[in-house]
Structures are given as C-alpha cells and as structure tokens.
N, C-alpha and C. Protein backbone atom coordinates (compact mmCIF):
# COMPACT_ATOMS: atom_id res chain seq x y z
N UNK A 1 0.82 -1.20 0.00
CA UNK A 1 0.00 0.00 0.00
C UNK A 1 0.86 1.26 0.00
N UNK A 2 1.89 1.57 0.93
CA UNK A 2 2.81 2.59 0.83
C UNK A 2 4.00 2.12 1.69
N UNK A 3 5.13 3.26 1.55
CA UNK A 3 6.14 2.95 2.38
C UNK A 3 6.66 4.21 2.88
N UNK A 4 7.07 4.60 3.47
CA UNK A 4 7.75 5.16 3.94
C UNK A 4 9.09 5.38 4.45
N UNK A 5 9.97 6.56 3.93
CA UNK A 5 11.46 6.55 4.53
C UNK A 5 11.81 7.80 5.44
N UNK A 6 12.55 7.19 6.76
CA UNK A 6 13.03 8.34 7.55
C UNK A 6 14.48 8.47 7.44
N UNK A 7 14.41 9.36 6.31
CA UNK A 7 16.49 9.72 6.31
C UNK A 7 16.86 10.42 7.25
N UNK A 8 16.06 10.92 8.08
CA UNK A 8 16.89 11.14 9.65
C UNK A 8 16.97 10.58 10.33
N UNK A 9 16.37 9.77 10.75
CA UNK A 9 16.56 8.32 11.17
C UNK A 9 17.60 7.42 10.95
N UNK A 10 17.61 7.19 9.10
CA UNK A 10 18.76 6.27 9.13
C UNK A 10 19.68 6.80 8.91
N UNK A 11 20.43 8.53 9.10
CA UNK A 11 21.57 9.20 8.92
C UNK A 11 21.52 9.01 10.55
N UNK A 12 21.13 8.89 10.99
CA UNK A 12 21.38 9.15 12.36
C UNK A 12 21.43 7.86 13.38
N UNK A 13 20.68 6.65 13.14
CA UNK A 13 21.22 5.73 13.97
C UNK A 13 21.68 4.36 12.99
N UNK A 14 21.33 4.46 11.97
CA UNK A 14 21.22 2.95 10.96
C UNK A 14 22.79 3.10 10.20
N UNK A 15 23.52 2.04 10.36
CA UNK A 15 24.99 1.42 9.82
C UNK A 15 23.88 1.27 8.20
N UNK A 16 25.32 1.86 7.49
CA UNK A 16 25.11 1.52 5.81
C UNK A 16 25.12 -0.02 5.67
N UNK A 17 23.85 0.03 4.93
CA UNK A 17 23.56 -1.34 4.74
C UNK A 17 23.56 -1.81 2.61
N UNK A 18 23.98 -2.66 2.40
CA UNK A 18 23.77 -2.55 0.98
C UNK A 18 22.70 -2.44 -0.04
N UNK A 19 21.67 -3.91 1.02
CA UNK A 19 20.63 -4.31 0.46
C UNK A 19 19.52 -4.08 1.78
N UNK A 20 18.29 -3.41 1.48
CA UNK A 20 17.18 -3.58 1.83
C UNK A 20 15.74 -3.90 0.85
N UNK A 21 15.09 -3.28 1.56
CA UNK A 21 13.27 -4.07 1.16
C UNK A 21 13.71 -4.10 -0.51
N UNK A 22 13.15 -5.09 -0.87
CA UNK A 22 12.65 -5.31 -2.66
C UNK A 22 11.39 -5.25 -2.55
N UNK A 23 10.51 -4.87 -1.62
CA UNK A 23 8.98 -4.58 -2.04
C UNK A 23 8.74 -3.47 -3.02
N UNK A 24 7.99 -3.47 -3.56
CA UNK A 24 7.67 -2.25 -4.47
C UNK A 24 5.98 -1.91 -4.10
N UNK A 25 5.81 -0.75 -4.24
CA UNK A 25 4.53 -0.22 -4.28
C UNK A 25 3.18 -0.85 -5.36
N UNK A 26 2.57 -1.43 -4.80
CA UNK A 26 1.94 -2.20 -5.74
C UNK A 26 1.84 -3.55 -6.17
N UNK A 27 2.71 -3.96 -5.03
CA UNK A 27 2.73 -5.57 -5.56
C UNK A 27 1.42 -5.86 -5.02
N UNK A 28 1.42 -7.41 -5.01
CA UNK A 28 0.46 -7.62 -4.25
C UNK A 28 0.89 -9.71 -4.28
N UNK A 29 0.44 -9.96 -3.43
CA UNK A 29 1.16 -11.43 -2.82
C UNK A 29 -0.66 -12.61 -2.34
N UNK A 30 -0.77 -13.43 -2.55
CA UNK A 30 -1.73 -14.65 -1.85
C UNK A 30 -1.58 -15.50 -1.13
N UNK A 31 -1.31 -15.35 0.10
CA UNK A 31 -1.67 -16.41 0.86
C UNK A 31 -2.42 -17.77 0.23
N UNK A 32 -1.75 -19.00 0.45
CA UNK A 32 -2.85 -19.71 0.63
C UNK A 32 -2.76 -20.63 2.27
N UNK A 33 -3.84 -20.93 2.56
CA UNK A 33 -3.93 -21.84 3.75
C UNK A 33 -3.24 -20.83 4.79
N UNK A 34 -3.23 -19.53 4.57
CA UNK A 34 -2.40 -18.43 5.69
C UNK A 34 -0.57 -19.21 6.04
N UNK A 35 0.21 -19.33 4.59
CA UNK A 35 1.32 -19.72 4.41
C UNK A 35 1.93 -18.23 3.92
N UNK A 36 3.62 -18.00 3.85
CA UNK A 36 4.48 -16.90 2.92
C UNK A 36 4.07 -17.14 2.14
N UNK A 37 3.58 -16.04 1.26
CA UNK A 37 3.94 -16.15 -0.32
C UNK A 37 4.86 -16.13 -0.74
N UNK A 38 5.39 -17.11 -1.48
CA UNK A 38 6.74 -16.93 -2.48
C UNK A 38 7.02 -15.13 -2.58
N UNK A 39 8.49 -14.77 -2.34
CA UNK A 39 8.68 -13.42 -2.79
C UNK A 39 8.48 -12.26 -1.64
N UNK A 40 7.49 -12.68 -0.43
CA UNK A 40 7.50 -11.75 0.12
C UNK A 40 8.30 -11.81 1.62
N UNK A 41 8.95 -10.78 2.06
CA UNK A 41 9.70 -10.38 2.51
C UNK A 41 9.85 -11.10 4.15
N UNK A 42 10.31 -12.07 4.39
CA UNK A 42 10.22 -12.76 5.47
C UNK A 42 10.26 -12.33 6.89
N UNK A 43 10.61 -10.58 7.09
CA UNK A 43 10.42 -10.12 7.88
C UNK A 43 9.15 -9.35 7.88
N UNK A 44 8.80 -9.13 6.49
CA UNK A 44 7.10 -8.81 6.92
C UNK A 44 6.58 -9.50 7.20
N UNK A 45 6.64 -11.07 6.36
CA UNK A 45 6.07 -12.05 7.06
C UNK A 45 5.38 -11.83 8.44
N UNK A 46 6.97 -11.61 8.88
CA UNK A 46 6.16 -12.19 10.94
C UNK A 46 5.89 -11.19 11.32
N UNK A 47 5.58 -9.70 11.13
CA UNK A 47 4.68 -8.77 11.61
C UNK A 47 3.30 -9.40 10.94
N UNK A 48 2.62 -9.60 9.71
CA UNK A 48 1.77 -9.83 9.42
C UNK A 48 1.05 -11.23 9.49
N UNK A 49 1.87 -12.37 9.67
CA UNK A 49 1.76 -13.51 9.84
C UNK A 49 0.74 -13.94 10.53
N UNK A 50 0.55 -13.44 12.02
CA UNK A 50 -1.04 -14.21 13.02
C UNK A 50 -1.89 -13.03 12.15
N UNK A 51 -2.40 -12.30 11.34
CA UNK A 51 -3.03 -11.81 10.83
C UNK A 51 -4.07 -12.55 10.02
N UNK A 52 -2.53 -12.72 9.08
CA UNK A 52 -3.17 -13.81 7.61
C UNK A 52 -3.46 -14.69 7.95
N UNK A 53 -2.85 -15.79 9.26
CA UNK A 53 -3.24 -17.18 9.89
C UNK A 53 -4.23 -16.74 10.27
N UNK A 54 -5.08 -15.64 10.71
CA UNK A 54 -6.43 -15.35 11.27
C UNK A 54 -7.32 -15.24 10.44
N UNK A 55 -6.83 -14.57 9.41
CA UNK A 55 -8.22 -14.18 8.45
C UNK A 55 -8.52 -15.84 7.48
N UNK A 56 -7.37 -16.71 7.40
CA UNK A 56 -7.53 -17.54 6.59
C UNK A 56 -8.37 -18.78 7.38
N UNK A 57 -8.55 -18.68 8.85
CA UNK A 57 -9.40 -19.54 9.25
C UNK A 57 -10.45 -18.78 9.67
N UNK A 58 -10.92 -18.01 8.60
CA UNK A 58 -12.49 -17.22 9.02
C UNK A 58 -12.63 -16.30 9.94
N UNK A 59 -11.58 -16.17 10.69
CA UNK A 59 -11.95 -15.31 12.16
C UNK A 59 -11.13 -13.45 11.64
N UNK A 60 -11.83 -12.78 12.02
CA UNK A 60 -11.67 -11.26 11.55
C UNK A 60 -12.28 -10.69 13.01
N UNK A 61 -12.40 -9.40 12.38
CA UNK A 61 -13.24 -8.06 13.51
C UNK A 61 -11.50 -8.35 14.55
N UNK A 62 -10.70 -7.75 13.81
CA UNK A 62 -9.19 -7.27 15.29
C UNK A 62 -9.88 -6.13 15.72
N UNK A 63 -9.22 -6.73 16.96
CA UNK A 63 -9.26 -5.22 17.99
C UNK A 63 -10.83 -4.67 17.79
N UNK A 64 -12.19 -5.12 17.70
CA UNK A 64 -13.42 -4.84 18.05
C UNK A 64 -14.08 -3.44 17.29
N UNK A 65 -13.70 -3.86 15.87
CA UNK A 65 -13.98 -3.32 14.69
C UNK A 65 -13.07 -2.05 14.26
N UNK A 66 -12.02 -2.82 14.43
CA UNK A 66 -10.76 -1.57 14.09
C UNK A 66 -10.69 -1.08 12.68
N UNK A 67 -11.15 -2.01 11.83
CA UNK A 67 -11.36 -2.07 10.36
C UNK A 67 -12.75 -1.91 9.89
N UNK A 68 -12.56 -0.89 8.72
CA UNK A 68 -14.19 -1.08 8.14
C UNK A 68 -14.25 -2.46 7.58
N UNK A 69 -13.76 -3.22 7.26
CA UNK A 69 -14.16 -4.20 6.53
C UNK A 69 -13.70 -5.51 7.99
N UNK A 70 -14.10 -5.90 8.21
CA UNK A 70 -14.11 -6.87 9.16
C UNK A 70 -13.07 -7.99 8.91
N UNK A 71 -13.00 -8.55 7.85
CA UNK A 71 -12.05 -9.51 7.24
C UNK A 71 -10.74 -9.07 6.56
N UNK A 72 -9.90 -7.84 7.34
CA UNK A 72 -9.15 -7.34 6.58
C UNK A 72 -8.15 -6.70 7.39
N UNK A 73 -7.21 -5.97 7.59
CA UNK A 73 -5.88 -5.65 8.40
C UNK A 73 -4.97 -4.74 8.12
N UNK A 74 -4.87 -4.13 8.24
CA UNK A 74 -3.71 -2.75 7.94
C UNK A 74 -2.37 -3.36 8.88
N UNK A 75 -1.30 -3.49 8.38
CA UNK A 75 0.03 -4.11 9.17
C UNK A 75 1.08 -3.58 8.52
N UNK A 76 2.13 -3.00 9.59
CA UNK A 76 3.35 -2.52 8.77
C UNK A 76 4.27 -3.81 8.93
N UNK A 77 5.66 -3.99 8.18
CA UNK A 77 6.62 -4.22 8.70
C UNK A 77 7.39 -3.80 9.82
N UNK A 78 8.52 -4.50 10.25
CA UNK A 78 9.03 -3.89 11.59
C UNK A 78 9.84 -3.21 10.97
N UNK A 79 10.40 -3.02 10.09
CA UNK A 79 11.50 -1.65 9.37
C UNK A 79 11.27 -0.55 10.04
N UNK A 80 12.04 0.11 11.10
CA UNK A 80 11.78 1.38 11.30
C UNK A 80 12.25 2.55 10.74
N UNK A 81 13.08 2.12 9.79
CA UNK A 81 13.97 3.23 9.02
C UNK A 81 13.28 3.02 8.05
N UNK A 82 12.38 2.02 7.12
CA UNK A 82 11.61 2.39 6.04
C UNK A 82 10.50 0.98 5.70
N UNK A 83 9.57 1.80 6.96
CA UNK A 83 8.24 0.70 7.02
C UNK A 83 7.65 0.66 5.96
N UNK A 84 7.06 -0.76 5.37
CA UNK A 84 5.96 -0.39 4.53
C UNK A 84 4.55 -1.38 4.98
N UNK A 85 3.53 -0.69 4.75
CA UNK A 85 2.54 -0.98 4.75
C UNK A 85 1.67 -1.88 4.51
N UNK A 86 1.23 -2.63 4.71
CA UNK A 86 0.43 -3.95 4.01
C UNK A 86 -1.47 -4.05 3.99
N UNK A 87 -1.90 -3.66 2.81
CA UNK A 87 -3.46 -4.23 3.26
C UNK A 87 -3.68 -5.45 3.21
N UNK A 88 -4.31 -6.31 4.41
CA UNK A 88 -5.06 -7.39 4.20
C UNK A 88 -5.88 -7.54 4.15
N UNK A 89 -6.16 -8.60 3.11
CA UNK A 89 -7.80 -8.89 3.49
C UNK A 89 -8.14 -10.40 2.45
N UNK A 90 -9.27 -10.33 2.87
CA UNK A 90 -9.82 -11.87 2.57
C UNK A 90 -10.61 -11.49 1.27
N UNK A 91 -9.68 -12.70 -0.06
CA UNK A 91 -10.17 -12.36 -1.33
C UNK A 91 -11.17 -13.60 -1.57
N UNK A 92 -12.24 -13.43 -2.69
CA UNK A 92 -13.03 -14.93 -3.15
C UNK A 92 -12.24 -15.56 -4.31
N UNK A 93 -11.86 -16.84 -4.02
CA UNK A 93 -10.49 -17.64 -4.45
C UNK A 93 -11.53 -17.96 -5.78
N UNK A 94 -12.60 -17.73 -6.25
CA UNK A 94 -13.33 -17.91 -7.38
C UNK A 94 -12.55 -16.68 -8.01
N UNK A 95 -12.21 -15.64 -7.65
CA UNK A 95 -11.81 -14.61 -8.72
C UNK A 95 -10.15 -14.98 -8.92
N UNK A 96 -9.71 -15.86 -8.47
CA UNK A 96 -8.00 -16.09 -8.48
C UNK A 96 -8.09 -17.44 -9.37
N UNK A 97 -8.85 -18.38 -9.48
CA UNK A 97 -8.76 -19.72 -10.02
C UNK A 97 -8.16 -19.62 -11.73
N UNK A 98 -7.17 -20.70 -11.99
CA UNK A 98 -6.64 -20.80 -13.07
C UNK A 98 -8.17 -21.16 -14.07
N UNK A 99 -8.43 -20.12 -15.34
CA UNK A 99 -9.30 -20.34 -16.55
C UNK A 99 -9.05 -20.99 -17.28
C-alpha cells in the first residue's frame, strides 16, 4: 500500500547497509492456507503472519472493529527506518482460479 522513509533516522542511527526491502509499491502477494507467499519479505512475514493465519481460518473483527471491513488488516513491517505498509484482506479464491 505505501512505504515510507526516515532519512533522519537512518543518517542518524542505521549502519550503511547494501541491500534492503525489494517490495515495491503495488505488488500484491496470496496467501494460501495463511502460508508466505513466495517473494514476500520474510520479515514482513512475521509482523503480518497471526493476521493472515487469522483471516484464513475465518476469524476477523481485530481489535473490536478496528477495520471497516471486518475480514481485513492494515500491518506494517518492523522496518523502522523504512516501514511499509500492508493491506489485508480476505479475497473470493473464485476470482484467483486458473481459466
């Protein structure tokens, strides 16, 4: 959904690093059975992880209707020098099926 960078932040406490996030704005990734998707970032993973394991066994409404949509999740990564954002939510696997 978005990302965000704090270059004062990482001028100020973060060691030069070579490689960070390969997410790009716009991807978008499927769970199945609330598993990683191939490709996505294994440390977003486990911020978002009991999320997707939640929504994929039916259970939604976090935190007592924190979301307009009940079956769905706003989650950052733990990156604090350049979080990005994640929408979740629960798609109908009729609109994903191979034609």
């Amino acid at each position: 959904m978005r990302q965000t960078v704090y270059e004062d932040l990482m001028a100020s406490y973060e060691n030069p690093i070579a490689h960070t996030c390969d997410v790009l704005v716009g991807q978008s990734w499927v769970s199945e059975a609330g598993q990683r998707p191939n490709g996505l970032c294994p440390s977003a993973w486990q911020s978002m992880r009991p999320f997707v394991e939640s929504l994929s066994r039916g259970e939604g409404n976090f935190y007592d209707g924190w979301m307009r949509n009940p079956m769905s999740a706003m989650i950052s990564c733990n990156d604090g020098f350049r979080p990005v954002s994640f929408l979740l939510e629960v798609i109908d696997e009729d609109e994903h099926a191979d034609v």
